[in-house]
Protein backbone atom coordinates (compact mmCIF):
# COMPACT_ATOMS: atom_id res chain seq x y z
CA UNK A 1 -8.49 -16.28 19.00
CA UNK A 2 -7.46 -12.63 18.03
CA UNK A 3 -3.97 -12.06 17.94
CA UNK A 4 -3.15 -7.91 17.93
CA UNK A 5 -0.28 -6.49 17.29
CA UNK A 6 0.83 -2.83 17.08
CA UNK A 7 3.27 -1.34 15.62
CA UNK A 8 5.93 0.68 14.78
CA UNK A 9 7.18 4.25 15.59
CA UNK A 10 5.77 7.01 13.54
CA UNK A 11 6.80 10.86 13.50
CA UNK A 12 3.73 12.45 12.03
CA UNK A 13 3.74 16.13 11.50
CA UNK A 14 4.69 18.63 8.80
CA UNK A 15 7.84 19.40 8.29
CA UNK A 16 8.79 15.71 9.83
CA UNK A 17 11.58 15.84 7.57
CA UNK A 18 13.78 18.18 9.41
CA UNK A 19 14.60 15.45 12.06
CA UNK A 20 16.24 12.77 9.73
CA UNK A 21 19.51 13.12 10.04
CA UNK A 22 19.20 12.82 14.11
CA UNK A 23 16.73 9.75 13.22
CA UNK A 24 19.68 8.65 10.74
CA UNK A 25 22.00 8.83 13.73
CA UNK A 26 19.72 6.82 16.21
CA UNK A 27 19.48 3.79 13.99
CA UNK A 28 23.61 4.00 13.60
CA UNK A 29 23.09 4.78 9.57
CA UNK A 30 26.32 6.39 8.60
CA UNK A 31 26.12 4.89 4.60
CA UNK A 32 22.22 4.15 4.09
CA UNK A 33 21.13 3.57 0.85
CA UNK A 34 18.19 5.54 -0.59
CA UNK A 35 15.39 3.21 -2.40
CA UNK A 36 13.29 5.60 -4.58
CA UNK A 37 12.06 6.28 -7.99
CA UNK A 38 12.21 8.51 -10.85
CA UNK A 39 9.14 10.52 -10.33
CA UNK A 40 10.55 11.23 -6.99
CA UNK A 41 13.28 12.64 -8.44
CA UNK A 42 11.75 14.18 -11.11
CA UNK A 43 9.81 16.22 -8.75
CA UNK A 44 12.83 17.43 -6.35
CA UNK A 45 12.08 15.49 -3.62
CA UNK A 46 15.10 13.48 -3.28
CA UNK A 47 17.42 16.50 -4.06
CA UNK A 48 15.23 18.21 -1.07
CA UNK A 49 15.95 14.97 1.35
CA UNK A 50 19.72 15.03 0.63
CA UNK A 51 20.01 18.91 1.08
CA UNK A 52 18.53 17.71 4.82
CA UNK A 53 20.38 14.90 5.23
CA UNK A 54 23.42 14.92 3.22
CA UNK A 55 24.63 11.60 4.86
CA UNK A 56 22.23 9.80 1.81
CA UNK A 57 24.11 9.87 -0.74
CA UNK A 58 23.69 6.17 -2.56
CA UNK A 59 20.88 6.01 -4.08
CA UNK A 60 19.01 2.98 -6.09
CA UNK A 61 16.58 5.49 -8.13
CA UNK A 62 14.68 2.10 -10.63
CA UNK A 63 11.69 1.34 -8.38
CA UNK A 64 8.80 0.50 -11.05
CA UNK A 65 5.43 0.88 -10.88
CA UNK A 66 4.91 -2.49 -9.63
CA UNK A 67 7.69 -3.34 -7.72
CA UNK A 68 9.66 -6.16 -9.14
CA UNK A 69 12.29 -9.45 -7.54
CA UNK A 70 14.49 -8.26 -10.36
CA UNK A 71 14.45 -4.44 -9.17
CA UNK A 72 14.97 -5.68 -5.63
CA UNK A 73 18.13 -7.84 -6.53
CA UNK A 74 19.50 -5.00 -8.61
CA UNK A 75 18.90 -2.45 -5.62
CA UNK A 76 20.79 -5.75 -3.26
CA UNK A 77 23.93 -5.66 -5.42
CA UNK A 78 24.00 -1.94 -5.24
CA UNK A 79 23.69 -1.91 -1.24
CA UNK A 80 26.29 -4.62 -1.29
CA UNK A 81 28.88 -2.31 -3.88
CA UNK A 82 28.14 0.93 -1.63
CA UNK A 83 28.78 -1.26 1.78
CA UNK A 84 25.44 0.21 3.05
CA UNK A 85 24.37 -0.33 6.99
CA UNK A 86 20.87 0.72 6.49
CA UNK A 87 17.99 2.29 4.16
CA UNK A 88 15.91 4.87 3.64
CA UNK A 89 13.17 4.86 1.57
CA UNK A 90 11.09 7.68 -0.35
CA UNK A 91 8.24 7.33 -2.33
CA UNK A 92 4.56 5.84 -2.67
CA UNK A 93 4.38 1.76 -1.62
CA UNK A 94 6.40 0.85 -4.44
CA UNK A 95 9.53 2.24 -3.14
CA UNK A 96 8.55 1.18 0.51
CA UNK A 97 7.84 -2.46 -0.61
CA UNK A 98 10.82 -2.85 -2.16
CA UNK A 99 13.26 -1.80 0.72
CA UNK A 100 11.24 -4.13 2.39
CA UNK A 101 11.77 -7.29 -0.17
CA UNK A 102 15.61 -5.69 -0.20
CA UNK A 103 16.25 -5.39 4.10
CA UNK A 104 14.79 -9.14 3.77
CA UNK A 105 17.37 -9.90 1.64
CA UNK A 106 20.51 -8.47 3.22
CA UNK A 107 20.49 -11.23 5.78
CA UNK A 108 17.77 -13.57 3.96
CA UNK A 109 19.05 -16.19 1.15
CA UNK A 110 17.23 -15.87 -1.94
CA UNK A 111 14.85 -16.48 -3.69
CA UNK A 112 12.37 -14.22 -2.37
CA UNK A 113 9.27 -16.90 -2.79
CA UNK A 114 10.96 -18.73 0.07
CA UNK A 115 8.85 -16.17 2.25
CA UNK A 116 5.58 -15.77 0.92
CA UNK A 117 3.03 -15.91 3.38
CA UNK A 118 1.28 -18.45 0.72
CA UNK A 119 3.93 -20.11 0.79
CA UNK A 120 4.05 -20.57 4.39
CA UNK A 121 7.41 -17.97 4.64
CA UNK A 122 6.38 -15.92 7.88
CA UNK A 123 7.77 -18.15 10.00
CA UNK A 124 11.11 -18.13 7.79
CA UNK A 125 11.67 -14.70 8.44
CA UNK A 126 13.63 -12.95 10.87
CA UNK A 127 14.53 -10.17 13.15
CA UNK A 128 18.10 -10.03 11.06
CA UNK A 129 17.86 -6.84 9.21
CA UNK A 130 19.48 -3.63 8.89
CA UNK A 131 17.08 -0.34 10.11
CA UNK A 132 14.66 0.83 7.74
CA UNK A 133 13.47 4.37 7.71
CA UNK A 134 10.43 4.99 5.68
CA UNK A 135 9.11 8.31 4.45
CA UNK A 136 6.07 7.94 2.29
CA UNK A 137 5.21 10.92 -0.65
CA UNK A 138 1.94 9.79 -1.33
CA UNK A 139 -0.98 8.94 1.09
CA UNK A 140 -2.52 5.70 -0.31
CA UNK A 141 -1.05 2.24 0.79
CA UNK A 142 0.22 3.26 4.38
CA UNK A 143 3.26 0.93 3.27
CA UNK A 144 5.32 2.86 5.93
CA UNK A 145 3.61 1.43 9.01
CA UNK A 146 2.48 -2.38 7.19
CA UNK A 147 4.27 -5.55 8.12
CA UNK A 148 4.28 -6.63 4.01
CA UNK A 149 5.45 -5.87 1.00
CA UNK A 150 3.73 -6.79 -2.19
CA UNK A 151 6.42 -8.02 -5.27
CA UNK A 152 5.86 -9.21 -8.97
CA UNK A 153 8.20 -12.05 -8.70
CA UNK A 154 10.23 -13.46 -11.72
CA UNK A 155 7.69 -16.62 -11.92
CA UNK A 156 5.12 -13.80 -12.76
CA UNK A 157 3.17 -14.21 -9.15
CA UNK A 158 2.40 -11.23 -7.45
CA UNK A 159 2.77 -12.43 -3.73
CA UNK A 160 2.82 -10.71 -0.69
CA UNK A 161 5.81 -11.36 2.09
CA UNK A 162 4.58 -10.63 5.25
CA UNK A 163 6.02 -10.80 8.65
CA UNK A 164 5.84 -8.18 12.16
CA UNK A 165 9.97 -8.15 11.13
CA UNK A 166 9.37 -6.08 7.54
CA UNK A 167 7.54 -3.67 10.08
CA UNK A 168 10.00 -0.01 9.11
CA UNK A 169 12.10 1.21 11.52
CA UNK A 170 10.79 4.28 11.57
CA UNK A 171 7.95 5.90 9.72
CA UNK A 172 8.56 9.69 9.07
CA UNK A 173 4.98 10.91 7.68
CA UNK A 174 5.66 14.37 6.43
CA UNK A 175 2.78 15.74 4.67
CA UNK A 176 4.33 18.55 3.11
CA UNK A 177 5.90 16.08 0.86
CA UNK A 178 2.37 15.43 -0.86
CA UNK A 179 2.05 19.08 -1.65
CA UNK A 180 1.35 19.36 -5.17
CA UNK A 181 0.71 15.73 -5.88
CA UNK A 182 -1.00 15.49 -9.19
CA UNK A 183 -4.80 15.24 -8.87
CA UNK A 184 -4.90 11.49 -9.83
CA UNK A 185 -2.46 10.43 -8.27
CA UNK A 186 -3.82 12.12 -5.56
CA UNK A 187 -7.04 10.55 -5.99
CA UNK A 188 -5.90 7.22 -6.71
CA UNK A 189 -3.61 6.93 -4.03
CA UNK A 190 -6.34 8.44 -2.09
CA UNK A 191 -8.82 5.38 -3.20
CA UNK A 192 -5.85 2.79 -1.93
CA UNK A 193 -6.12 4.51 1.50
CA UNK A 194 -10.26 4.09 1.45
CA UNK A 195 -10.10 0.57 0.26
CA UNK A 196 -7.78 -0.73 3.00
CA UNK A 197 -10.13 1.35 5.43
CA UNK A 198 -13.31 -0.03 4.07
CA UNK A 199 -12.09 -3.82 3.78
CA UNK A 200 -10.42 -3.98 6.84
CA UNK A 201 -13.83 -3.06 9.05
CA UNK A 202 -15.29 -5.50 6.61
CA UNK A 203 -13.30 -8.16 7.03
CA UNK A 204 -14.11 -11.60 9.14
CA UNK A 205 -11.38 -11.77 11.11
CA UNK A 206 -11.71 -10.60 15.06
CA UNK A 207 -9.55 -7.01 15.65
CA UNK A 208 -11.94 -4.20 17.40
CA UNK A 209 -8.86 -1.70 17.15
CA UNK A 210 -8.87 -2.31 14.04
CA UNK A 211 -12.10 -1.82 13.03
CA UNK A 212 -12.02 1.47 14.87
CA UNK A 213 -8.89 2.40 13.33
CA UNK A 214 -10.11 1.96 9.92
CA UNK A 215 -13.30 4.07 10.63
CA UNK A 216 -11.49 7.37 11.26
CA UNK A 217 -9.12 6.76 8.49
CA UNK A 218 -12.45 6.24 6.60
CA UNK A 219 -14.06 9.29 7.84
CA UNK A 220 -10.91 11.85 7.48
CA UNK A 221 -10.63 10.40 3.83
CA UNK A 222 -13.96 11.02 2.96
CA UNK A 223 -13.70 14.54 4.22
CA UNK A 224 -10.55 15.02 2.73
CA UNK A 225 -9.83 13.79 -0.65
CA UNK A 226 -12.23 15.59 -2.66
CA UNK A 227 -10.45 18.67 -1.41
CA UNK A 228 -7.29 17.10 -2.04
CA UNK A 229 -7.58 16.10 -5.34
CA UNK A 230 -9.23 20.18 -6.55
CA UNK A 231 -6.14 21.96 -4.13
CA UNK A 232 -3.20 20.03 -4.47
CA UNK A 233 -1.77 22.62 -1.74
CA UNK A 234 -4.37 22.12 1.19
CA UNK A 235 -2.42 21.16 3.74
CA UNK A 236 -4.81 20.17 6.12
CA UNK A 237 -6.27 18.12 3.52
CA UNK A 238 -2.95 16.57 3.23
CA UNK A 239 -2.43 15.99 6.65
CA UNK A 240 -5.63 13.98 6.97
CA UNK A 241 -4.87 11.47 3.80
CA UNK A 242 -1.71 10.52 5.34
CA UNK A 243 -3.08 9.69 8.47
CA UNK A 244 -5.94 7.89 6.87
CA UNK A 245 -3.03 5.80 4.84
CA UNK A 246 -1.09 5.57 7.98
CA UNK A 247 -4.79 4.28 9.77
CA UNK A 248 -5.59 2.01 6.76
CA UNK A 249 -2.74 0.03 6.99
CA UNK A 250 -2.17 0.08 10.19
CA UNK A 251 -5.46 -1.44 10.62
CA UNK A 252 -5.31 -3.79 7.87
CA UNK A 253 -3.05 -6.23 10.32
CA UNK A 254 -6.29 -7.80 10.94
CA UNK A 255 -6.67 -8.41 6.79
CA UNK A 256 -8.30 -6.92 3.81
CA UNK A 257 -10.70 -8.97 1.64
CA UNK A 258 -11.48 -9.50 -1.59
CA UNK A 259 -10.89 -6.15 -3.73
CA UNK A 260 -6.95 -6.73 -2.76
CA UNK A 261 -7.51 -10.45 -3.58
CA UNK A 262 -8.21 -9.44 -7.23
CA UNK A 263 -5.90 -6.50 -7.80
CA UNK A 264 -2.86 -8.25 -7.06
CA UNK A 265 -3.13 -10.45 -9.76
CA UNK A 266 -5.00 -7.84 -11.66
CA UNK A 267 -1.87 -5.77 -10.62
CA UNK A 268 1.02 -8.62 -11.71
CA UNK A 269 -0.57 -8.42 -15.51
CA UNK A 270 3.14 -7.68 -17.23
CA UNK A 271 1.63 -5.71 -20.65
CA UNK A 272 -0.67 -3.38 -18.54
CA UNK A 273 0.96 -2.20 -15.47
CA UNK A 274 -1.99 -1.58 -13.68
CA UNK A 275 -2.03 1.14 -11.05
CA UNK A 276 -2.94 -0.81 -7.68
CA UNK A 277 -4.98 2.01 -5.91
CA UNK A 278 -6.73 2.67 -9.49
CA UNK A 279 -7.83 -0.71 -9.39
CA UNK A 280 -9.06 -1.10 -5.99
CA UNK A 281 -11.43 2.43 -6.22
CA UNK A 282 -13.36 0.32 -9.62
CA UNK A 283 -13.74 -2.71 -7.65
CA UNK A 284 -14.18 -1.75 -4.21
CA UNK A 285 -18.50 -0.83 -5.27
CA UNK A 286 -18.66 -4.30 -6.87
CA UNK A 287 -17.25 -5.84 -3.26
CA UNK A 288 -19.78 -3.70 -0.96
CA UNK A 289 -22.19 -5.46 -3.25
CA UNK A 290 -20.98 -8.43 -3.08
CA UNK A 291 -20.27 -8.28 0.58
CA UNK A 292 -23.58 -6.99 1.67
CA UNK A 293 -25.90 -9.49 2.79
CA UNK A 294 -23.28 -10.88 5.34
CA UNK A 295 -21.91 -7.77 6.98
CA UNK A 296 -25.04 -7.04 8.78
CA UNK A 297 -24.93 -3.95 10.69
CA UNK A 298 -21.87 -2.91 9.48
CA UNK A 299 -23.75 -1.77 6.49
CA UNK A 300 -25.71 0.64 8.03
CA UNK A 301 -22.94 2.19 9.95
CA UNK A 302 -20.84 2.50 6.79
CA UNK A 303 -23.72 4.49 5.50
CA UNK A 304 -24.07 6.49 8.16
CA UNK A 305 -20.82 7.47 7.91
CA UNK A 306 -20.32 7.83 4.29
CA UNK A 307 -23.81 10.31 3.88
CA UNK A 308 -25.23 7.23 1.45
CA UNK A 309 -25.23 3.61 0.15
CA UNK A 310 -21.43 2.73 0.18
CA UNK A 311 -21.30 1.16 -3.10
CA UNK A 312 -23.19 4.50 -4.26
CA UNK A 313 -21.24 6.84 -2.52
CA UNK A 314 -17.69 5.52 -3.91
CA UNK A 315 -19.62 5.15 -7.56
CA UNK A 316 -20.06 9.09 -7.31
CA UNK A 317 -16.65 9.90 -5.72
CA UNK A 318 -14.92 7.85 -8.17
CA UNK A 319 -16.62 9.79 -11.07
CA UNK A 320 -15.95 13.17 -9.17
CA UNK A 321 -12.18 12.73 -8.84
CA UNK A 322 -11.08 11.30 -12.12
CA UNK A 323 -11.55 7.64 -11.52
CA UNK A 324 -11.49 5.62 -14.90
CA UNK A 325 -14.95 4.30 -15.31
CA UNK A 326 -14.15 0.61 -15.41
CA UNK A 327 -11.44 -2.22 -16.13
CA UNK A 328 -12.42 -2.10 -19.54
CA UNK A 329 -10.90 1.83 -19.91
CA UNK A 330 -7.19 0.69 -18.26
CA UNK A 331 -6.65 -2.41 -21.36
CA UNK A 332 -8.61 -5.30 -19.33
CA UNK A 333 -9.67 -8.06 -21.51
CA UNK A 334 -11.80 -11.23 -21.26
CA UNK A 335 -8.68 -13.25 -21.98
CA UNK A 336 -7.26 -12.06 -18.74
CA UNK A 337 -10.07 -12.51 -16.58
CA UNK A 338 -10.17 -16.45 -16.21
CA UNK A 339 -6.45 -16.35 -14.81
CA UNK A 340 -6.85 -13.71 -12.43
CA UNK A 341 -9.89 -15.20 -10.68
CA UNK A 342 -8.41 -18.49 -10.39
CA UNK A 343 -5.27 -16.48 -8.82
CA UNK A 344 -7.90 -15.03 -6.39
CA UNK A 345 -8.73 -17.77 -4.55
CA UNK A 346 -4.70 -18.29 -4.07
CA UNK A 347 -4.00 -14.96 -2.87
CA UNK A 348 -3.72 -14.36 1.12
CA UNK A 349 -6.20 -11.67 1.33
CA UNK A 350 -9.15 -14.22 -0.01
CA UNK A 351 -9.22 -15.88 3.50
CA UNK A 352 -10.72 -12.54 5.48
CA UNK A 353 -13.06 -11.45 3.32
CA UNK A 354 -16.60 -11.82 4.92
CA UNK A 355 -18.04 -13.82 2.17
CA UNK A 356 -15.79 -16.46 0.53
CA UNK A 357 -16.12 -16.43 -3.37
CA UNK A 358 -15.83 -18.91 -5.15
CA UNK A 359 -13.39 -18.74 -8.56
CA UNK A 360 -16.69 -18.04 -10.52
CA UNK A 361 -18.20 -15.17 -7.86
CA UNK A 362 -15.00 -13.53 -9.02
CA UNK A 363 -14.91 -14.03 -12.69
CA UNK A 364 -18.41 -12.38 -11.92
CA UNK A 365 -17.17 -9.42 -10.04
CA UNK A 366 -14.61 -8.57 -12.32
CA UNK A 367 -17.28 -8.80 -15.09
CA UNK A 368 -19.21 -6.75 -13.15
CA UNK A 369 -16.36 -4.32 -12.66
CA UNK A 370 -15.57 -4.10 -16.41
């Protein structure tokens, strides 16, 4: 049985923006807290929200890289101090997912493995959470339209909470925010969008929305991120990523596969930090590979699409746009290898991909990856 579920509201255009504070007054926000980071603010982009919305003025500005339970319980007592009624967030997936971990908090008891979906939480969470308004500056995980968020918890797991109740409020897509992105960030963030495109039509599990979802956020990506990346102010170009993120993870409901089941562990390595969408655009040729002699027809259409061989085509485009080579160039070594394989076989997006490996098929990809 297929169950299929869509979605959330989402205000796509540019200059989105403009209409927060009547989105703010809609959900009843009158003290939201802001969940961001320091490269958002670096780049003006909170000072440019607040200048629209002046009613978001707390802020919790520590988001890492790789969101953390320790970040989200430091962002819970500043909610709590401020006497928030609601959040906003701004900023890539990191910021997203950790509103997320945070609204599942207000309401939720701690700690937050209680609800991973390994862990059998779904079913522990609930509709009892304030609004969340999400407004995504990069186009790459599509965080503001998925049900999940994706934390580095204090045991050192990097687990995934999922539940339709995480879904955001509200997803403001503004693509003018992206406008001058850095070219790889562009292009990594760029490769997160692809990967949840090209694993989700992959994937085992029944969803034909889905699966035609994921192919027009796979064909306005393809189009779109090599111009992207060289203009960082093509708007058009823009405007295409951020559906394609918004398409990837909206699609991605029916589950990824086996790229994401190796770069969240890959991604919960403490003395590397490892960029998540970096990581999926090395390993995503390995799993076409890998994937091939089960996904039948799906191969040709991918390479009809794509102009070429998948696994060929992304080998190219990741050399084109700045793509680190291999694992090897971002600090991978053997020593960490064993760990994360066994950790992929434990991880919730092992179960969809179309070909079960095995703990050594995944030592072997990521040696293959290296």
């Amino acid at each position: 049985m297929a169950t299929i579920t869509y979605l959330t509201r989402i205000e796509l255009e540019p200059g989105a923006l403009s209409g927060l504070p009547s989105f703010l007054a809609q959900f009843k926000m009158e003290r939201p807290l802001m969940v961001t980071d320091q490269g958002v603010v670096s780049a003006g982009l909170l000072a440019r929200l607040q200048r629209s919305a002046p009613a978001v003025s707390s802020v919790f500005d520590q988001t890492p890289q790789n969101p953390t339970e320790t970040a989200v319980l430091a962002a819970l007592d500043r909610y709590r101090e401020e006497n928030c009624d609601g959040l906003v967030a701004l900023g890539g997936g990191s910021s997203i997912d950790l509103a997320k971990a945070l609204r599942l908090l207000v309401h939720h008891e701690e700690p937050l493995s209680h609800y991973a979906a390994t862990a059998g939480g779904i079913s522990k969470i609930t509709a009892n959470m304030p609004p969340l308004i999400a407004i995504p500056t990069t186009a790459g995980t599509g965080s503001e339209v998925g049900r999940g968020a994706i934390i580095n918890l204090e045991d050192g797991r990097k687990l995934g909470i999922l539940s339709p109740h995480l879904l955001p409020s509200l997803a403001l897509c503004d693509p003018e925010l992206t406008l001058g992105l850095p070219p790889f960030l562009t292009a990594a963030t760029g490769m997160d969008a692809m990967s949840h495109c090209l694993e989700t039509y992959m994937s085992s599990a029944i969803n034909p929305p889905a699966n035609a979802i994921a192919l027009d956020g796979l064909t306005r990506a393809m189009r779109a991120l090599p111009k992207a990346v060289k203009d960082g102010g093509d708007l058009d170009a823009r405007l295409d990523m951020m559906t394609a993120a918004m398409e990837g993870a909206m699609a991605f409901q029916k589950g990824l596969g086996a790229v994401h089941a190796l770069t969240h562990p890959l991604g919960a390595i403490k003395d590397l930090n490892l960029h998540h969408g970096t990581l999926n655009a090395i390993l995503m040729p390995v799993v076409l590979r890998f994937n091939r002699s089960v996904i039948g027809g799906k191969w040709d259409t991918l390479s009809n699409l794509m102009g070429g061989e998948p696994d060929r085509i992304l080998e190219t485009m990741n050399k084109d746009i700045g793509i680190p080579s291999g694992l090897n160039a971002l600090g991978l070594e053997g020593t960490h290898l064993d760990a994360v394989a066994r950790a992929a076989l434990k991880d919730h997006c092992h179960a969809t991909n179309p070909r079960l490996a095995t703990e050594f098929e995944y030592r072997s990809l990521l040696e293959e990856a290296r």
